[in-house]
PDB file of N, CA and C in Angstrom:
ATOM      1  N   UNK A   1      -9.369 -14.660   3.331  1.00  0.00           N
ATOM      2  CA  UNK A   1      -9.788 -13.279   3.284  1.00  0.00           C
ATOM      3  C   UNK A   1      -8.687 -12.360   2.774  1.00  0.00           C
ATOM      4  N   UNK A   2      -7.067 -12.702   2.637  1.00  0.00           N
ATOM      5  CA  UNK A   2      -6.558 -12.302   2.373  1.00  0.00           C
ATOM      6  C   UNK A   2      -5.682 -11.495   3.227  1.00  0.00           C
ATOM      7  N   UNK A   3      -5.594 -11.815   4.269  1.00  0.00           N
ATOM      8  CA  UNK A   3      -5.027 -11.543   5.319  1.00  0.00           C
ATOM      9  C   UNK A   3      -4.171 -12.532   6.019  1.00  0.00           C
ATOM     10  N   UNK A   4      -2.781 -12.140   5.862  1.00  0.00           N
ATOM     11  CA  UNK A   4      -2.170 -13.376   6.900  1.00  0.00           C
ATOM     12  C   UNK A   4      -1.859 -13.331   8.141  1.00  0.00           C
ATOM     13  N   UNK A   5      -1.291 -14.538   8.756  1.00  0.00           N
ATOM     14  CA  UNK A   5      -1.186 -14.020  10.125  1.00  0.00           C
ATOM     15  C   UNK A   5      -0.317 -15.441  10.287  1.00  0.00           C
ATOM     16  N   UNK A   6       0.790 -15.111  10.813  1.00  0.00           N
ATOM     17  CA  UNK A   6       1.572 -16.707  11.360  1.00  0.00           C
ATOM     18  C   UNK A   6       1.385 -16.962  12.341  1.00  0.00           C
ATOM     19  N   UNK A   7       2.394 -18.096  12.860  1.00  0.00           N
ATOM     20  CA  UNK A   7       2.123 -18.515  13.754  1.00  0.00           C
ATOM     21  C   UNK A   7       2.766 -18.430  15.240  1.00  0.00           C
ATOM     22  N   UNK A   8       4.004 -17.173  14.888  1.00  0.00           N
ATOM     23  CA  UNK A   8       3.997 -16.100  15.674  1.00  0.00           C
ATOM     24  C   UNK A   8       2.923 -14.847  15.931  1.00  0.00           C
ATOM     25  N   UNK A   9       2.197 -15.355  15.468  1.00  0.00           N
ATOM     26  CA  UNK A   9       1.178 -14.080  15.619  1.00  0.00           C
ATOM     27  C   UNK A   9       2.116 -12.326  15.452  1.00  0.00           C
ATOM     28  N   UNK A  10       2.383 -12.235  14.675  1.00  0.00           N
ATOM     29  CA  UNK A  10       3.140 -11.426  14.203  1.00  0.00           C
ATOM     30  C   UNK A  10       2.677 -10.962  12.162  1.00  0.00           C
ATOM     31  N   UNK A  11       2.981  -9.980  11.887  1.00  0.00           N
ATOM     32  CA  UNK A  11       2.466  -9.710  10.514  1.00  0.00           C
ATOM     33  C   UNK A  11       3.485  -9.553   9.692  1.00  0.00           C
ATOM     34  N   UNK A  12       4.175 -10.242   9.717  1.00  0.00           N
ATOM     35  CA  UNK A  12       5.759 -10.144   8.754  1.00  0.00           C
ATOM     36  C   UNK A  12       4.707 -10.866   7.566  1.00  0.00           C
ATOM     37  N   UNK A  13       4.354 -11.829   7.638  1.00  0.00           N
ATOM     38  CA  UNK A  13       4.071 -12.838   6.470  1.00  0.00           C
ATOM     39  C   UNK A  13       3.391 -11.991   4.986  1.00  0.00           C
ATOM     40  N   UNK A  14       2.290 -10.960   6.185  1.00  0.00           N
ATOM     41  CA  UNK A  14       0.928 -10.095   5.821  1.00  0.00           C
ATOM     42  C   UNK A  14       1.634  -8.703   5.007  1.00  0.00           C
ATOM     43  N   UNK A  15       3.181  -8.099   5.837  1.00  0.00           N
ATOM     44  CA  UNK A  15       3.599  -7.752   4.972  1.00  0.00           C
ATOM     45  C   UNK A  15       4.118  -8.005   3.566  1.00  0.00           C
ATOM     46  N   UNK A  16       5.170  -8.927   3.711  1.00  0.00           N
ATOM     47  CA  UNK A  16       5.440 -10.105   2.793  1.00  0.00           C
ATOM     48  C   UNK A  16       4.345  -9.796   1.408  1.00  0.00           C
ATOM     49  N   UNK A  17       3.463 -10.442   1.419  1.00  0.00           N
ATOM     50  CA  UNK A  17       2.347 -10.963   0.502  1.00  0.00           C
ATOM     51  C   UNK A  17       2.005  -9.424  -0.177  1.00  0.00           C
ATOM     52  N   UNK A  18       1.746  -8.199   0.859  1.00  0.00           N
ATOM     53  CA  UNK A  18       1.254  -7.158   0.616  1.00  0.00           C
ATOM     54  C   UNK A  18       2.386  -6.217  -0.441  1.00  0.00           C
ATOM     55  N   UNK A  19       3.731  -6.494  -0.156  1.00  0.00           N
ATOM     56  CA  UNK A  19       4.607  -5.892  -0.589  1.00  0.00           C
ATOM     57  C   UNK A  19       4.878  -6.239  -1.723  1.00  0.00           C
ATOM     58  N   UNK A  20       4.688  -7.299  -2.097  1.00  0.00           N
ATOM     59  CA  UNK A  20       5.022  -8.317  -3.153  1.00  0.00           C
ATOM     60  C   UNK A  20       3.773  -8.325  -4.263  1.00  0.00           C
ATOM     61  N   UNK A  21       2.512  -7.802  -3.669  1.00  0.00           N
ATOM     62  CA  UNK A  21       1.462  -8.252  -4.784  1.00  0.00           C
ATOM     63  C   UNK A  21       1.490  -6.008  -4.634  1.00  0.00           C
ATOM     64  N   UNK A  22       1.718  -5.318  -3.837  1.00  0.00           N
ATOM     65  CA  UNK A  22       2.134  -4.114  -4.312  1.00  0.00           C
ATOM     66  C   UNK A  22       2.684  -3.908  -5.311  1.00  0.00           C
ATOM     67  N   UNK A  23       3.852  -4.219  -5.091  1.00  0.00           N
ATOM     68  CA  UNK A  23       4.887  -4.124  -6.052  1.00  0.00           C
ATOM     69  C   UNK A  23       4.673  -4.714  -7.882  1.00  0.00           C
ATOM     70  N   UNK A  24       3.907  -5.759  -7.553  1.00  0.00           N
ATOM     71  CA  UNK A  24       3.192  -6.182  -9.273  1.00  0.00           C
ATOM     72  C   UNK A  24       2.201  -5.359  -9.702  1.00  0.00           C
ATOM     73  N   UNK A  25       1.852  -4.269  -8.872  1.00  0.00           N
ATOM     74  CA  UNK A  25       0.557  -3.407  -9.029  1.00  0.00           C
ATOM     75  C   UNK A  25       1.359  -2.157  -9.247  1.00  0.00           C
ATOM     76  N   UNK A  26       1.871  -1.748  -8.882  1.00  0.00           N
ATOM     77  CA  UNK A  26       3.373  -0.548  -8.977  1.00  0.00           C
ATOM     78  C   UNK A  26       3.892  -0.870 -10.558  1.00  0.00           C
ATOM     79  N   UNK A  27       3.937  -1.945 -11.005  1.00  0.00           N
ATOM     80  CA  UNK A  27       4.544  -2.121 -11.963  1.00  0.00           C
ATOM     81  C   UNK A  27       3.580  -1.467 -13.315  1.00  0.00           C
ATOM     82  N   UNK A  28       2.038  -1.737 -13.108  1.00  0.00           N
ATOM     83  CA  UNK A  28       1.108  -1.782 -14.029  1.00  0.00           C
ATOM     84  C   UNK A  28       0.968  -0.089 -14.020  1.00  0.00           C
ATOM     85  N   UNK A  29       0.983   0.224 -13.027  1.00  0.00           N
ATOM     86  CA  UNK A  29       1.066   2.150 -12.737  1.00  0.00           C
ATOM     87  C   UNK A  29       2.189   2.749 -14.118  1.00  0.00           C
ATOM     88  N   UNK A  30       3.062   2.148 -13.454  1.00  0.00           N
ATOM     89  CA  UNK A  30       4.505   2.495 -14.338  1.00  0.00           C
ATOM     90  C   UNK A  30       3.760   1.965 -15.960  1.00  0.00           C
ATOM     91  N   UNK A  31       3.723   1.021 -15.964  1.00  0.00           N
ATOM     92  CA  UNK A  31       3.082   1.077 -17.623  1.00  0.00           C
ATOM     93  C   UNK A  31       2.273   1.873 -17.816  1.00  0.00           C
ATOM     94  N   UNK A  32       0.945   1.836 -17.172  1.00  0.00           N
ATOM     95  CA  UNK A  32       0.264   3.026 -17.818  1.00  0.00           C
ATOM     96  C   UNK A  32       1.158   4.715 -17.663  1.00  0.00           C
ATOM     97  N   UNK A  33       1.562   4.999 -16.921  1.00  0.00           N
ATOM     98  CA  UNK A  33       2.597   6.116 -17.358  1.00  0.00           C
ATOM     99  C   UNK A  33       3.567   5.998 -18.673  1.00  0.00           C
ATOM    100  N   UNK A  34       4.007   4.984 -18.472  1.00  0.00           N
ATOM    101  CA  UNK A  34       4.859   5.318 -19.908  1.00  0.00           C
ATOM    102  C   UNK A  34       4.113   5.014 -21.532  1.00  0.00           C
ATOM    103  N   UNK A  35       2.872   4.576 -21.355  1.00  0.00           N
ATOM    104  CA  UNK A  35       1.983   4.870 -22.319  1.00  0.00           C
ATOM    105  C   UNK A  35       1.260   6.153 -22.573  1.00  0.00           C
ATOM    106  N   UNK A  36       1.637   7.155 -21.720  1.00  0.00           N
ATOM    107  CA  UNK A  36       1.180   8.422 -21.550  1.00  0.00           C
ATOM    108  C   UNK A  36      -0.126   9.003 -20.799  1.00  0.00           C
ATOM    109  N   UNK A  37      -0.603   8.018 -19.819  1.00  0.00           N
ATOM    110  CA  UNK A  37      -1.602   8.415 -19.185  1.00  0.00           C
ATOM    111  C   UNK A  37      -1.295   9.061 -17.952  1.00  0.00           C
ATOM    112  N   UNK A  38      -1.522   9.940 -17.657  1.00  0.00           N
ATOM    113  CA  UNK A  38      -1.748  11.016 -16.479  1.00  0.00           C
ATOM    114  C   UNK A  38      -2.131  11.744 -16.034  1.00  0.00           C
ATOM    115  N   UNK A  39      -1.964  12.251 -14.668  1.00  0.00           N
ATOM    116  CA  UNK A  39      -2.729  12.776 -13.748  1.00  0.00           C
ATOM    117  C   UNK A  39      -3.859  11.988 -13.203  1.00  0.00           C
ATOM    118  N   UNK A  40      -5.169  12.387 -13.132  1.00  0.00           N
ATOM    119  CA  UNK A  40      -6.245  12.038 -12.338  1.00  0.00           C
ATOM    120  C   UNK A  40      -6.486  10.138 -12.677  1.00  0.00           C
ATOM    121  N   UNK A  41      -5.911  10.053 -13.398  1.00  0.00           N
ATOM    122  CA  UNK A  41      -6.540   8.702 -14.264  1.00  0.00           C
ATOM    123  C   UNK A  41      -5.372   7.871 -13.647  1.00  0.00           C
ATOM    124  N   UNK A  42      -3.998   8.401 -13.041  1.00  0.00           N
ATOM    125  CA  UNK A  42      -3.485   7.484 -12.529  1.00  0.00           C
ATOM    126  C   UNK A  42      -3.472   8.066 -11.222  1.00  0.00           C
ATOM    127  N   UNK A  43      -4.001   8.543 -10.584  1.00  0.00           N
ATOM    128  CA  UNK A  43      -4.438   8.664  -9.340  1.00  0.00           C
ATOM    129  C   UNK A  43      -5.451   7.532  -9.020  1.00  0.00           C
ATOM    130  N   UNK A  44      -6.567   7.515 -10.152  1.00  0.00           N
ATOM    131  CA  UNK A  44      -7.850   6.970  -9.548  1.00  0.00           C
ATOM    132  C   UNK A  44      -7.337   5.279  -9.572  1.00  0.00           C
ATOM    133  N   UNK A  45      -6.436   4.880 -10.837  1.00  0.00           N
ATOM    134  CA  UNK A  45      -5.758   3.242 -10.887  1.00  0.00           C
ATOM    135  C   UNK A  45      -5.177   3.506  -9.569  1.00  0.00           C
ATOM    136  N   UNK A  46      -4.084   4.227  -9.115  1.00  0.00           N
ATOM    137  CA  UNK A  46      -3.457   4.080  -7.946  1.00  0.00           C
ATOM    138  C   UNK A  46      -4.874   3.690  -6.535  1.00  0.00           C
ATOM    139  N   UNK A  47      -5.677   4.236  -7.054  1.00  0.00           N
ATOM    140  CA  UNK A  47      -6.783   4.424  -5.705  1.00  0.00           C
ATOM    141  C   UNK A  47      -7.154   3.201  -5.652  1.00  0.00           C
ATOM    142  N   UNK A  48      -7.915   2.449  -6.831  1.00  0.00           N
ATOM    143  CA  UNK A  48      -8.625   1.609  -6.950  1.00  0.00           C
ATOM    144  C   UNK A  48      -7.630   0.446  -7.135  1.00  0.00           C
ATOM    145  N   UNK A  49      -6.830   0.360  -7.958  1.00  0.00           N
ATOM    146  CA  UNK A  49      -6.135  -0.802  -8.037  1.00  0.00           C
ATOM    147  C   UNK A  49      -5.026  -1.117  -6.731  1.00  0.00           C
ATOM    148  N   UNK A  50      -3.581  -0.129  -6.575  1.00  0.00           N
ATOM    149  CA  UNK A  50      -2.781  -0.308  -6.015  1.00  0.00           C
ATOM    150  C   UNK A  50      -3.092  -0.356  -4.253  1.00  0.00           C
ATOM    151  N   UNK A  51      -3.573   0.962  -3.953  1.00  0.00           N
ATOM    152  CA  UNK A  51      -3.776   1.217  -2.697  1.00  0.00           C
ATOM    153  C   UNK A  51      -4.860   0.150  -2.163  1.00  0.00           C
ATOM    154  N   UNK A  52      -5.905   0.202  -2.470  1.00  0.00           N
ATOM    155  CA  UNK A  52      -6.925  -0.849  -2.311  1.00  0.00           C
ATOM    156  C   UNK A  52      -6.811  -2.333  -1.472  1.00  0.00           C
ATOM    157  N   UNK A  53      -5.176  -2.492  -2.871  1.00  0.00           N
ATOM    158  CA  UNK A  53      -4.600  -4.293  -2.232  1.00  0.00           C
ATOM    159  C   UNK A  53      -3.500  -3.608  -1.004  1.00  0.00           C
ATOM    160  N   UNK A  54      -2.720  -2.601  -1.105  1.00  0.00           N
ATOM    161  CA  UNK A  54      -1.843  -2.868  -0.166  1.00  0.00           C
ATOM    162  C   UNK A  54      -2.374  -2.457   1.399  1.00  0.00           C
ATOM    163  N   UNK A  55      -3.539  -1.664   1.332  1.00  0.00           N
ATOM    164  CA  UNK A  55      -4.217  -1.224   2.995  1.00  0.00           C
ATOM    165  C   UNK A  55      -5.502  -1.789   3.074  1.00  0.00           C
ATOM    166  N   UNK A  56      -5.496  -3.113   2.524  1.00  0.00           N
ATOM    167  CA  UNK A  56      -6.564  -3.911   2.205  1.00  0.00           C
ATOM    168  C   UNK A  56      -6.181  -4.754   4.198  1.00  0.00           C
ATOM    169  N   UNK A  57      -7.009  -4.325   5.247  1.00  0.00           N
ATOM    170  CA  UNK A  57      -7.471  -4.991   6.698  1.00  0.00           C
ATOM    171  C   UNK A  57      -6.691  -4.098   7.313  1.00  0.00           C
ATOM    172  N   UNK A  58      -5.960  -2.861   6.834  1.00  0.00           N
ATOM    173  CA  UNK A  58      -5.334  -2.049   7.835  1.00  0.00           C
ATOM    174  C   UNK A  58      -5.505  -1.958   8.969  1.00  0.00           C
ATOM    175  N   UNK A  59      -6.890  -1.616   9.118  1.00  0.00           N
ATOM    176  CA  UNK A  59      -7.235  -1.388  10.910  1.00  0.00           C
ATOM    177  C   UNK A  59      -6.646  -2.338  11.732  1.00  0.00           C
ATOM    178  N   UNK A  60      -6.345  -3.794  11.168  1.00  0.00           N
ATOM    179  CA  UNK A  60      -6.089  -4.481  11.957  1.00  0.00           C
ATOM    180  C   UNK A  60      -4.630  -5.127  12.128  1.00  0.00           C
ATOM    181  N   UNK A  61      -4.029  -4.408  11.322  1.00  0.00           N
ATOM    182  CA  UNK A  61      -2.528  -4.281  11.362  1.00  0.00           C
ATOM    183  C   UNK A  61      -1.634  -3.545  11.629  1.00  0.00           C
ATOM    184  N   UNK A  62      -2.500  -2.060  10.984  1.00  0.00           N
ATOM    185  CA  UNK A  62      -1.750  -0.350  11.095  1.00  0.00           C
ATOM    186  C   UNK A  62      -0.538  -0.929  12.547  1.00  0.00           C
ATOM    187  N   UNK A  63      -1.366  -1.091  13.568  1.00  0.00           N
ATOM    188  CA  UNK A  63      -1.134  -0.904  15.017  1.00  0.00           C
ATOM    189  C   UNK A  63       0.261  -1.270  15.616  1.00  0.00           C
ATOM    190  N   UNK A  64      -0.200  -2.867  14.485  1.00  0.00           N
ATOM    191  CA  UNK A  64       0.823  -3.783  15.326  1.00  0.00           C
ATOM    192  C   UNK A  64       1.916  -4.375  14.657  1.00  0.00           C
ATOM    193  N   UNK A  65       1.992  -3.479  13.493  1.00  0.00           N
ATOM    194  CA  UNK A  65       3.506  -3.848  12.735  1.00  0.00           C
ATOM    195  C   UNK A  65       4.681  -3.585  12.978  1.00  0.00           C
ATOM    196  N   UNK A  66       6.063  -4.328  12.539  1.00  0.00           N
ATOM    197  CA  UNK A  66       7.156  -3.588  13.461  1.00  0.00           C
ATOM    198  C   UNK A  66       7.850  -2.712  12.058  1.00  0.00           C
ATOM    199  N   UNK A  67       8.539  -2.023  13.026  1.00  0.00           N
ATOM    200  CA  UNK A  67       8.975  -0.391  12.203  1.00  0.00           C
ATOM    201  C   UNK A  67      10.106  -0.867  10.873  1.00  0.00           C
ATOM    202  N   UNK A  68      10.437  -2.181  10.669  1.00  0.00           N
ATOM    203  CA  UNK A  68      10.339  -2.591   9.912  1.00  0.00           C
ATOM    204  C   UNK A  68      10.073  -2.608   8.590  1.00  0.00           C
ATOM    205  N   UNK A  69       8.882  -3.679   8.687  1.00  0.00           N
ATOM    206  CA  UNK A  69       7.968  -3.446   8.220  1.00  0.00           C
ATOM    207  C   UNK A  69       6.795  -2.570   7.489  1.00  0.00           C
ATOM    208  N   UNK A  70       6.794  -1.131   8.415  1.00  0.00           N
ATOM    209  CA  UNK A  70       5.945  -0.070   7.998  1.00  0.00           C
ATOM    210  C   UNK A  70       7.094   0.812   7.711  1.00  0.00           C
ATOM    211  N   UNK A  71       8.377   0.447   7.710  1.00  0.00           N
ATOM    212  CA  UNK A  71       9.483   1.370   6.485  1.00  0.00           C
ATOM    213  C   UNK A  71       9.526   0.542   4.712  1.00  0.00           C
ATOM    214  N   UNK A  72       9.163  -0.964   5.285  1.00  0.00           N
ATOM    215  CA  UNK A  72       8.902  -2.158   3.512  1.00  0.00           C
ATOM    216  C   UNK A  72       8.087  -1.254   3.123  1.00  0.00           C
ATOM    217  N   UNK A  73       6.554  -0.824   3.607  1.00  0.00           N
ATOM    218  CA  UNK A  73       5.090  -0.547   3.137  1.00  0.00           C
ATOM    219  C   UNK A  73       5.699   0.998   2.792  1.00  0.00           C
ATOM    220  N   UNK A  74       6.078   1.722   3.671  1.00  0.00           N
ATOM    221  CA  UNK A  74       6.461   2.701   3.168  1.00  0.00           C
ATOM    222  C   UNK A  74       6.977   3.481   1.931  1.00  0.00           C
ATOM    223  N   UNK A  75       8.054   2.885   1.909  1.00  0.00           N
ATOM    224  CA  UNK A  75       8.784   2.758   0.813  1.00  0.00           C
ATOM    225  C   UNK A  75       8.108   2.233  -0.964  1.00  0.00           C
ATOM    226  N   UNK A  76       7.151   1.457  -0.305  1.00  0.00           N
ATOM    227  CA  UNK A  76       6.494   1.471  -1.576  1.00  0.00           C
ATOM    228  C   UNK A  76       5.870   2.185  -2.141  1.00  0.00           C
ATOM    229  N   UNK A  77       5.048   3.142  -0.917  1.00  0.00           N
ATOM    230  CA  UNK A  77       4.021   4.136  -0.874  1.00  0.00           C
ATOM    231  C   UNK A  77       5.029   5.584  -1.581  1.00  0.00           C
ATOM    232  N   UNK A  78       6.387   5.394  -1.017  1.00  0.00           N
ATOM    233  CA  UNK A  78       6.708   6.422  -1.588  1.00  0.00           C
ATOM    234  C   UNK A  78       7.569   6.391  -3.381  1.00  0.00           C
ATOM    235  N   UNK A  79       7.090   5.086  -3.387  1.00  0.00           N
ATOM    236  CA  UNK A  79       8.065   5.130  -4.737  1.00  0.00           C
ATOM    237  C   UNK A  79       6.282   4.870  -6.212  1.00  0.00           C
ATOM    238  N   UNK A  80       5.140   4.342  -5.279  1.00  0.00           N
ATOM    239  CA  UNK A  80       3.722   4.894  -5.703  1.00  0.00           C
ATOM    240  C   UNK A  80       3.801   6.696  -6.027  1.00  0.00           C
ATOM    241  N   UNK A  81       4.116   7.451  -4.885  1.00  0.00           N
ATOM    242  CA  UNK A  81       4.456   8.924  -5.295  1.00  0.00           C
ATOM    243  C   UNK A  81       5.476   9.196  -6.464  1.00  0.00           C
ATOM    244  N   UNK A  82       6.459   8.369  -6.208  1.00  0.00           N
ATOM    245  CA  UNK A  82       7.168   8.900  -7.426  1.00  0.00           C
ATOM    246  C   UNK A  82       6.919   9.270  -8.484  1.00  0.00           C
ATOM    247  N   UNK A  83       6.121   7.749  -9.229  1.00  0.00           N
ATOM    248  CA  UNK A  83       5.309   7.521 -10.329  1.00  0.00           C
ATOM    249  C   UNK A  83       4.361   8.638 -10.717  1.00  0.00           C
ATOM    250  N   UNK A  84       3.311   8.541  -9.633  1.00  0.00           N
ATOM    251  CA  UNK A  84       2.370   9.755  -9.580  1.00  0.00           C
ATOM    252  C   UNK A  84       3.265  11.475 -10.042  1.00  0.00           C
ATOM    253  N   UNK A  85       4.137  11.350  -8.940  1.00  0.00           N
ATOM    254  CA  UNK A  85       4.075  12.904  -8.995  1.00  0.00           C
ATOM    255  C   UNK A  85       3.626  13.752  -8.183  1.00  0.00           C
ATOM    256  N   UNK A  86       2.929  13.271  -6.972  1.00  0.00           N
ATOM    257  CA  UNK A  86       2.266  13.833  -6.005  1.00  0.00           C
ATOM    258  C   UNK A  86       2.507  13.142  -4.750  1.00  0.00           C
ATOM    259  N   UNK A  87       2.728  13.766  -3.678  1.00  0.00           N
ATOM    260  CA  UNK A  87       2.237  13.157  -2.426  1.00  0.00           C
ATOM    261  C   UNK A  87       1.540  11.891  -1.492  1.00  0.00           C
ATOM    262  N   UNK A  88       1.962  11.361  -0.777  1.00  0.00           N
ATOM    263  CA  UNK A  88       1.046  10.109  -0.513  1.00  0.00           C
ATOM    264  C   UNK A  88       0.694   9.997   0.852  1.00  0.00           C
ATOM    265  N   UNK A  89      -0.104   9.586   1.596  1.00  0.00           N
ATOM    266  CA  UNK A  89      -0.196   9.545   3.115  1.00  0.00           C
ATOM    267  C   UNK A  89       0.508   7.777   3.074  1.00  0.00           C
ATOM    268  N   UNK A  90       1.248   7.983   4.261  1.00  0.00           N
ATOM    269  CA  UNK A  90       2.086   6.559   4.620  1.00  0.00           C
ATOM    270  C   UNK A  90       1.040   6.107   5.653  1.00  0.00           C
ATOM    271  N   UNK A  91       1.533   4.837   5.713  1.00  0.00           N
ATOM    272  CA  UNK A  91       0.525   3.660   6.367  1.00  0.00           C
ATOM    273  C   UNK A  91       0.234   4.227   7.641  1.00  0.00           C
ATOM    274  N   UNK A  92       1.025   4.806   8.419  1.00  0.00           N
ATOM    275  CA  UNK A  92       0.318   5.072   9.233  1.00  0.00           C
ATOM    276  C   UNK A  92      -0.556   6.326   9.634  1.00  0.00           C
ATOM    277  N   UNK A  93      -0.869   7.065   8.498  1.00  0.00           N
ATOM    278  CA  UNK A  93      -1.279   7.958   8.267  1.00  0.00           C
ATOM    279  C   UNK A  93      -3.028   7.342   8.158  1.00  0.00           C
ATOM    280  N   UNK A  94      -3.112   6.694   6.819  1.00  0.00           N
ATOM    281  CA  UNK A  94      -3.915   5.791   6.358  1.00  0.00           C
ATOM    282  C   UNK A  94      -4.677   4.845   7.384  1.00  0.00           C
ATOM    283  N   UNK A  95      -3.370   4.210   8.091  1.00  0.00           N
ATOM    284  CA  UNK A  95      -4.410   3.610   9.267  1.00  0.00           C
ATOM    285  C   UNK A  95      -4.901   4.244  10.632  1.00  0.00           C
ATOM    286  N   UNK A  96      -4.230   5.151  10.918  1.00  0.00           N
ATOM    287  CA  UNK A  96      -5.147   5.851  11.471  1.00  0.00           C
ATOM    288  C   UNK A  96      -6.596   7.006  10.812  1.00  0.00           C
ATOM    289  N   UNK A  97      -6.604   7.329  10.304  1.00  0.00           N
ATOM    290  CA  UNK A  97      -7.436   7.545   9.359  1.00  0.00           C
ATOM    291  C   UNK A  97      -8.669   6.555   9.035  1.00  0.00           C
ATOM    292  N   UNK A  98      -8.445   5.314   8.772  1.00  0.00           N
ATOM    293  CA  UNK A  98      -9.217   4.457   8.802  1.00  0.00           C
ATOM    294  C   UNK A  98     -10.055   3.570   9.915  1.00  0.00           C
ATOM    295  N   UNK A  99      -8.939   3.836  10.760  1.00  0.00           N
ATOM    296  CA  UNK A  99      -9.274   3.665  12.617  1.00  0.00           C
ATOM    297  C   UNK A  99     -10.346   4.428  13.132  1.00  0.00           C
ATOM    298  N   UNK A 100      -9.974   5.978  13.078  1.00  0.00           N
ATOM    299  CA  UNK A 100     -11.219   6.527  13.271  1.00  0.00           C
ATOM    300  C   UNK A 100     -12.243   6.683  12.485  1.00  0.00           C
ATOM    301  N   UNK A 101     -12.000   6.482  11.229  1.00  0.00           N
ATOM    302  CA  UNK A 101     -13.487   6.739  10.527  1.00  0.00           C
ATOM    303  C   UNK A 101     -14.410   5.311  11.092  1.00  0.00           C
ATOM    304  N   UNK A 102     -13.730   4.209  11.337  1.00  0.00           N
ATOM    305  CA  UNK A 102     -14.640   2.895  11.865  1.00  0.00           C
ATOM    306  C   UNK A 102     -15.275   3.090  12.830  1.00  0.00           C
TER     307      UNK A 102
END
């Protein structure tokens, strides 16, 4: 499903995977910027492509990650803003957000 989980029952791994297939998705952002596409059009790739994979089972992680971890996710989220140019809600923004809308 795309979700990991070791065998510490712990989400290092889930970060891991998330940060890493982020980060190849961060990369494709950055190309389409330096081909000259912007604003809304790399908002909506950021929406659909980037964000999508990296808060892809949030609800069920937001909670229980260590601070760590949601400084890795972070950090990506904020270097996603960079690119953009705008603002971003951080993971735990996002997962709560997604918590209650469920």
């Amino acid at each position: 499903m795309g979700v990991h989980l070791n065998d510490s029952l712990d989400w290092s791994d889930n970060t891991d995977a998330l940060v890493k297939k982020g980060n190849s998705r961060l990369f494709l952002l950055r190309r389409l910027r330096s081909f000259g596409v912007q604003g809304p059009l790399l908002r909506t790739f950021y929406d659909s492509v980037v964000a999508s994979a990296i808060f892809y089972g949030i609800v069920c992680w937001a909670s229980s990650i260590t601070d760590r971890d949601r400084r890795r996710m972070d950090r990506l989220v904020r270097r996603a803003s960079s690119v953009l140019g705008c603002p971003l809600d951080s993971v735990e923004v996002v997962g709560n957000r997604r918590h209650d809308d469920g």
